[in-house]
Protein backbone atom coordinates (compact mmCIF):
# COMPACT_ATOMS: atom_id res chain seq x y z
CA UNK A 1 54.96 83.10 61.13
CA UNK A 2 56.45 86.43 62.42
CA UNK A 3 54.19 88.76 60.95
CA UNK A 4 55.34 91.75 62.77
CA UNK A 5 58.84 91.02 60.99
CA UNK A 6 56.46 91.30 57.72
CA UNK A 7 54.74 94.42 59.04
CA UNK A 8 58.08 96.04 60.22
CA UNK A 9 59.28 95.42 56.29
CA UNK A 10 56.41 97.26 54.71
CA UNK A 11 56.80 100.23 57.33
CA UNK A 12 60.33 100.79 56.73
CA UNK A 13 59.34 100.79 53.02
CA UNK A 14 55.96 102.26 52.53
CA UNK A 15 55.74 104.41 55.99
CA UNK A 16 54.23 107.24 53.56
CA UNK A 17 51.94 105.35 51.68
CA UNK A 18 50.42 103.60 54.96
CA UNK A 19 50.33 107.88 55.98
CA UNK A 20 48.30 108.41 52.99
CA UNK A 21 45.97 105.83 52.28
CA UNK A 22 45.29 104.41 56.01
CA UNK A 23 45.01 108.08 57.32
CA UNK A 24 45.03 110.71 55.28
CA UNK A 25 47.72 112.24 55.82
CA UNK A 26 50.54 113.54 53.01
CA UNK A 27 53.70 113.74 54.96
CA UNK A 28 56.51 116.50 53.69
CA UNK A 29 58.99 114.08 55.91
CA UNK A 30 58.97 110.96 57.74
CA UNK A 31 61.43 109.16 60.29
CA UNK A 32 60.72 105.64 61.78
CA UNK A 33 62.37 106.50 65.97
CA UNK A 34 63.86 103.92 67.07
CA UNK A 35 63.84 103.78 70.75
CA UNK A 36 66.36 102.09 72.94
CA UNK A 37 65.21 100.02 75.87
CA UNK A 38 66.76 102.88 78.80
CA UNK A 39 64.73 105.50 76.75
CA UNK A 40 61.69 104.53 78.66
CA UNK A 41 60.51 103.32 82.31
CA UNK A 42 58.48 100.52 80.38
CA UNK A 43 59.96 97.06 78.51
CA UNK A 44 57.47 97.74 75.67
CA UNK A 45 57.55 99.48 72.87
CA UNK A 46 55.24 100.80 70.24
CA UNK A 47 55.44 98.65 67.38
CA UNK A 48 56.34 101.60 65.00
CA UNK A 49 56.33 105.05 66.51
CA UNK A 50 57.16 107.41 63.46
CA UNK A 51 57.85 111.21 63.37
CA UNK A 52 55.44 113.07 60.50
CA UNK A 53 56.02 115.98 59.59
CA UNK A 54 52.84 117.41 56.62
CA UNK A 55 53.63 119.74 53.91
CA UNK A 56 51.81 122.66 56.03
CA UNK A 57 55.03 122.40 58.55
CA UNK A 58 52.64 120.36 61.18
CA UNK A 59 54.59 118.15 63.48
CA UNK A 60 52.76 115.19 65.05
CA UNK A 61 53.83 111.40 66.16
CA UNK A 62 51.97 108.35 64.98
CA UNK A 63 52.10 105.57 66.66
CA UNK A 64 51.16 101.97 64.69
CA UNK A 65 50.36 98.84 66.27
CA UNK A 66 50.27 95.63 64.75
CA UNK A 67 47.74 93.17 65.89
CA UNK A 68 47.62 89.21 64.21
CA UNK A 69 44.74 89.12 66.72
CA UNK A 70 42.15 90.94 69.39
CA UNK A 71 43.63 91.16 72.63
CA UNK A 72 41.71 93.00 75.37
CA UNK A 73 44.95 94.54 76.79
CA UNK A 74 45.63 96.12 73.21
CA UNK A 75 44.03 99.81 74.09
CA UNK A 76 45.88 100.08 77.49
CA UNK A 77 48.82 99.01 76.33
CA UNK A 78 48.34 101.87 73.30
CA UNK A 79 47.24 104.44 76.13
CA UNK A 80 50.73 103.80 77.41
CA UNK A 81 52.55 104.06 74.38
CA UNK A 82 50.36 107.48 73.55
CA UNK A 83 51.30 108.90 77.66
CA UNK A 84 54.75 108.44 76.96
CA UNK A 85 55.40 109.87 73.63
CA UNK A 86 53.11 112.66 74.06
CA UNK A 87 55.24 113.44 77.12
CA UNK A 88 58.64 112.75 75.72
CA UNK A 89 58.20 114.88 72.36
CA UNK A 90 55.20 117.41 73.23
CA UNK A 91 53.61 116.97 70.27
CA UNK A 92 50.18 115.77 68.92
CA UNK A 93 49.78 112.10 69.29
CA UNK A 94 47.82 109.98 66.99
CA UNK A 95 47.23 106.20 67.86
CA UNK A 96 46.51 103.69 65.05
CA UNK A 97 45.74 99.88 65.63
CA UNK A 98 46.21 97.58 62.67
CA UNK A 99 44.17 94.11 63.06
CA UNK A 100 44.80 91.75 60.68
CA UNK A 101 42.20 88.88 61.92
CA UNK A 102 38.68 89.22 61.64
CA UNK A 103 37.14 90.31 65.65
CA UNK A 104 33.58 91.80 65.80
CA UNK A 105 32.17 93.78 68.01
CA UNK A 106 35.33 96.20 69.03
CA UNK A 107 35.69 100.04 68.62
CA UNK A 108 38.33 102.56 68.47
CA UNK A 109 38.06 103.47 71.93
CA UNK A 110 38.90 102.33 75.51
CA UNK A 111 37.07 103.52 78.71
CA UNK A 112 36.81 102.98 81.80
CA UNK A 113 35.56 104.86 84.85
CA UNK A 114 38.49 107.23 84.92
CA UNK A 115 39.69 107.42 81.35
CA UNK A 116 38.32 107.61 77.81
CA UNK A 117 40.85 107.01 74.84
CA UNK A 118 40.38 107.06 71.48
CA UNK A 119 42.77 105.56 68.84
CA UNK A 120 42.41 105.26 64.75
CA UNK A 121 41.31 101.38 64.04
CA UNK A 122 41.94 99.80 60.95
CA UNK A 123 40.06 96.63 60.25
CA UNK A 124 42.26 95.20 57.53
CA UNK A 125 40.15 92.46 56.53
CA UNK A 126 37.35 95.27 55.62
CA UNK A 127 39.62 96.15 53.23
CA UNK A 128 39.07 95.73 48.98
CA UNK A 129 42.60 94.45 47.65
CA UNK A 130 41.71 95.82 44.14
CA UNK A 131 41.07 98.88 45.61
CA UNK A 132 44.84 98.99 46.55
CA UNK A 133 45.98 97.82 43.89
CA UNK A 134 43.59 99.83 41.78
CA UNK A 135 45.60 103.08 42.97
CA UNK A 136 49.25 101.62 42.33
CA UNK A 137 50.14 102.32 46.57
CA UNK A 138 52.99 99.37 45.62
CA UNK A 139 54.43 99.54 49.15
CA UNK A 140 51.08 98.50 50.23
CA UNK A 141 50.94 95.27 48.40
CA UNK A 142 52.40 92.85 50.76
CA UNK A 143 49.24 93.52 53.00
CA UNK A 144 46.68 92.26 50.16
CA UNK A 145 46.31 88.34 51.65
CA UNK A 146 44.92 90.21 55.16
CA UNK A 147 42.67 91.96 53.15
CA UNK A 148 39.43 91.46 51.71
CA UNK A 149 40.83 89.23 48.23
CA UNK A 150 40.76 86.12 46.33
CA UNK A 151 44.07 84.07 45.28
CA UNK A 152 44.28 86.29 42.08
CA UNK A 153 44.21 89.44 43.71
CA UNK A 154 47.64 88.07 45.79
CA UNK A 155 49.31 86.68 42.46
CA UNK A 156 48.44 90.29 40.69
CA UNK A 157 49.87 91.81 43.90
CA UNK A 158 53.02 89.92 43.01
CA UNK A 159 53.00 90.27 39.65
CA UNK A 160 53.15 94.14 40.24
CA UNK A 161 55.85 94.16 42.53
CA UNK A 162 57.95 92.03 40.71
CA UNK A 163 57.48 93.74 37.33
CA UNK A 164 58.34 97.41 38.72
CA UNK A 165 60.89 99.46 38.59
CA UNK A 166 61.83 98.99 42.31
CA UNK A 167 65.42 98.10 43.44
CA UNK A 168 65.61 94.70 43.23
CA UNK A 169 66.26 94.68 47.15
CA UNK A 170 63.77 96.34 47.14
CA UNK A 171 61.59 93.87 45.27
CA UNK A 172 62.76 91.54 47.32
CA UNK A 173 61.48 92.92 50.36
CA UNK A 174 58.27 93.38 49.42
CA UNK A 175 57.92 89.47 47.73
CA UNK A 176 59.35 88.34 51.35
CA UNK A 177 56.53 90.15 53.45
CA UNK A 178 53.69 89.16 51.07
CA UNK A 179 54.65 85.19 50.69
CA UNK A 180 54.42 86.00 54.76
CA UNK A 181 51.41 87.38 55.09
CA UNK A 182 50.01 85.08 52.69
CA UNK A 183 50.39 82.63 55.02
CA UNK A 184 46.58 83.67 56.62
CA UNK A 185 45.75 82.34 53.23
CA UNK A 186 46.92 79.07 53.53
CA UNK A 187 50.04 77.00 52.72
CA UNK A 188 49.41 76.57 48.98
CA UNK A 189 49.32 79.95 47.93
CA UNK A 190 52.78 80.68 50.18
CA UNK A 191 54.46 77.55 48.28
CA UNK A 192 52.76 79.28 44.81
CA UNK A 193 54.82 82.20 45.75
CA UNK A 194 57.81 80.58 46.59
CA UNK A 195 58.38 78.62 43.18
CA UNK A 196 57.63 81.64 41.48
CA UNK A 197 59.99 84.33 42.94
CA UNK A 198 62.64 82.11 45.30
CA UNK A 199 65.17 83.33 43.22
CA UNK A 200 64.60 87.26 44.64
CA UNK A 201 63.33 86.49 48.30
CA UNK A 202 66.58 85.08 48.92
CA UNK A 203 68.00 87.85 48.91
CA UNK A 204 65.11 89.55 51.47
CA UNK A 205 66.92 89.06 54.80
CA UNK A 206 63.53 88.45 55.87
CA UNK A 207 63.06 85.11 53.72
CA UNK A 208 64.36 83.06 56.71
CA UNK A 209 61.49 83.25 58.12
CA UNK A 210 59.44 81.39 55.50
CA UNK A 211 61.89 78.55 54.52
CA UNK A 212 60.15 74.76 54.81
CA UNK A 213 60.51 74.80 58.49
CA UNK A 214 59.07 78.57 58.69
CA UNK A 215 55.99 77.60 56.47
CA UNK A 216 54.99 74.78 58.67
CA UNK A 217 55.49 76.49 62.09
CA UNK A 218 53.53 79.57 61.00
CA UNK A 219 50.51 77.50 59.49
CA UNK A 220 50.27 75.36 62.43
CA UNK A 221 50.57 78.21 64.83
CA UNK A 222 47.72 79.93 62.52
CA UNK A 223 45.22 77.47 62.64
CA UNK A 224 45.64 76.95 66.21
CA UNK A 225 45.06 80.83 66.29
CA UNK A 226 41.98 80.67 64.41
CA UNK A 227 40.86 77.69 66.51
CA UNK A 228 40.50 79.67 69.43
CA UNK A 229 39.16 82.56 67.68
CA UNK A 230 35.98 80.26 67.01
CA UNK A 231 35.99 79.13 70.50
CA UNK A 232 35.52 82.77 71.42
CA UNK A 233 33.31 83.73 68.79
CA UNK A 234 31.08 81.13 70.00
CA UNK A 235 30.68 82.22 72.92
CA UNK A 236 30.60 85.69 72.67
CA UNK A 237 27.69 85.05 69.93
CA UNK A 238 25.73 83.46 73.03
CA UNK A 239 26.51 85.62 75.64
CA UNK A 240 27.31 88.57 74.15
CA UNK A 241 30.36 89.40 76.38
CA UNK A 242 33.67 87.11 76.84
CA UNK A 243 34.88 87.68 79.92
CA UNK A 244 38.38 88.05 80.47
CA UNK A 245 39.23 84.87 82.81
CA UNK A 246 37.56 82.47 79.85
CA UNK A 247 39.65 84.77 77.28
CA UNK A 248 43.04 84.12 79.29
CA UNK A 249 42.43 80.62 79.64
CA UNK A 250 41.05 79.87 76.12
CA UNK A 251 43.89 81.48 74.51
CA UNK A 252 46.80 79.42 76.81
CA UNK A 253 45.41 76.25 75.64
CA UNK A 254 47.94 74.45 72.75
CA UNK A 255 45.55 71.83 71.56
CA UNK A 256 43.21 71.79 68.32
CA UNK A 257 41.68 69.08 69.27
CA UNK A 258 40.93 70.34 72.68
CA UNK A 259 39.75 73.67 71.10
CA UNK A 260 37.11 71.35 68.73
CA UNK A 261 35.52 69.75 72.27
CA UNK A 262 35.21 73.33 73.78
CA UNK A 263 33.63 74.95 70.93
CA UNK A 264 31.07 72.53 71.09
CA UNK A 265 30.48 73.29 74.85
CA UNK A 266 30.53 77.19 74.21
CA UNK A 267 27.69 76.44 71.94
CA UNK A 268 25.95 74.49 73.59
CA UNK A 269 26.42 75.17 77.80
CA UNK A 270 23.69 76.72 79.65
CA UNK A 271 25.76 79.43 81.10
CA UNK A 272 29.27 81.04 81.30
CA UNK A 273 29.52 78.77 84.81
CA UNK A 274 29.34 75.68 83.17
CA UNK A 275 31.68 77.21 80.48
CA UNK A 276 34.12 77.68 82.86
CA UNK A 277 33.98 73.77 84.34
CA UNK A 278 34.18 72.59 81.06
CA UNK A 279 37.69 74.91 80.50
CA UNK A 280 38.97 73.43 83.99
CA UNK A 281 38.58 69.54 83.02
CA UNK A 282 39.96 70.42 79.00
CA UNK A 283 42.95 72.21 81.63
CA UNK A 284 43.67 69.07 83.85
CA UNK A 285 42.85 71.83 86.78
């Protein structure tokens, strides 16, 4: 599933609410910039750059990036995004990186032998779900199923939204993006959501995305995802470090099935060289 379409949904939404309860900060006035492509020297984009301006008259920019998954490029590529706002606005900069799948080990900071950056990480799955809903942050909801929750904690999520006093656009919205993101959860919960509330997402111009078709595309593409998660988990559990040939290569491979036969051999290979021949013959190389 397009989860960034789900993420961009909340943002547009609940841009002050993710201010307040992710970081802190109680915004007088927020704008989501919207960049076109000749604004920059660079194809890519911060996911959701956003001017803040606090009720003490500070000006800074925020920069969120959403993450399904742990990529090792995902620092350098916020380092660039940081650069080139902090030159373009002259303002303070703060980097956040949203993660929605679980990925131990990692910190808020890259460095290397020249540079040392340090950006905000949020570890969603860390997260207590009643302790958002707890505090009514309703623009917030849609994130519950990447959070730390059970079922009922997504169907009280729903409830809430559903029952407010929210435009019913509005509503809609928010129903769309968590029937999306519930889709970590598994496909009966999404199809739960669906017979309950089909009769508002439709309206969500986001709902195409989770139609039969969308359902099945974004479960299979998830477990495939989480497949190769456990590949690398395994082997970073062994050696301690994943290096980032056997992360390329493990994460271009479209087979379950393959991914089952090389988890077994990252558990149970003498070395990261034998790894490596094992990833060659799965690869037809």
């Amino acid at each position: 599933m397009q989860y960034d379409v789900a993420a961009k949904v909340v943002v547009q939404h609940g841009k002050e609410a993710i201010l307040r309860w992710f970081l802190g900060i109680d915004p007088e006035e927020v704008e989501l910039i919207e960049e076109l492509p000749q604004e920059s020297v660079s194809l890519r984009r911060s996911d959701f750059p956003l001017w803040v301006r606090t009720k003490d008259g500070r000006e800074q920019i925020v920069l969120f990036e959403f993450q399904t998954r742990w990529e090792w490029e995902v620092p350098i590529r916020l380092l660039e995004y940081h650069a080139r706002f902090l030159l373009k606005y002259r303002l303070p900069v703060l980097s956040v990186l949203i993660l929605f799948r679980r990925r131990e080990g990692i910190e808020g900071v890259y460095e290397d032998e020249s540079v040392r950056f340090r950006y905000h990480l949020i570890r969603m799955w860390e997260i207590k779900a009643e302790e958002v809903l707890g505090v009514g942050e309703i623009w917030l909801y849609p994130f519950v199923p990447v959070m730390e929750c059970e079922e009922r904690d997504i169907l009280d999520a729903e409830e809430k939204i559903y029952e407010s006093d929210l435009d019913r656009r509005d509503k809609a919205d928010l129903l769309t993006a968590l029937a999306i993101f519930s889709g970590f959860r598994g496909e009966e919960i999404v199809r739960e959501l669906l017979r309950r509330r089909r009769d508002i997402m439709i309206e969500s111009p986001a709902y195409e995305i989770i139609k039969e078709e969308g359902i099945k595309e974004g479960l299979q593409q998830g477990m495939l995802e989480e497949a190769r998660e456990m590949v690398l988990r395994a082997f970073g559990v062994r050696f301690k470090v994943v290096p980032p040939d056997i992360e390329e290569k493990v994460r271009s491979i479209p087979s379950r099935t393959t991914l089952t036969l090389l988890l077994e051999r990252a558990i149970t290979c003498k070395d990261p060289d034998e790894f490596r021949e094992a990833l060659k013959i799965a690869m037809g190389e």
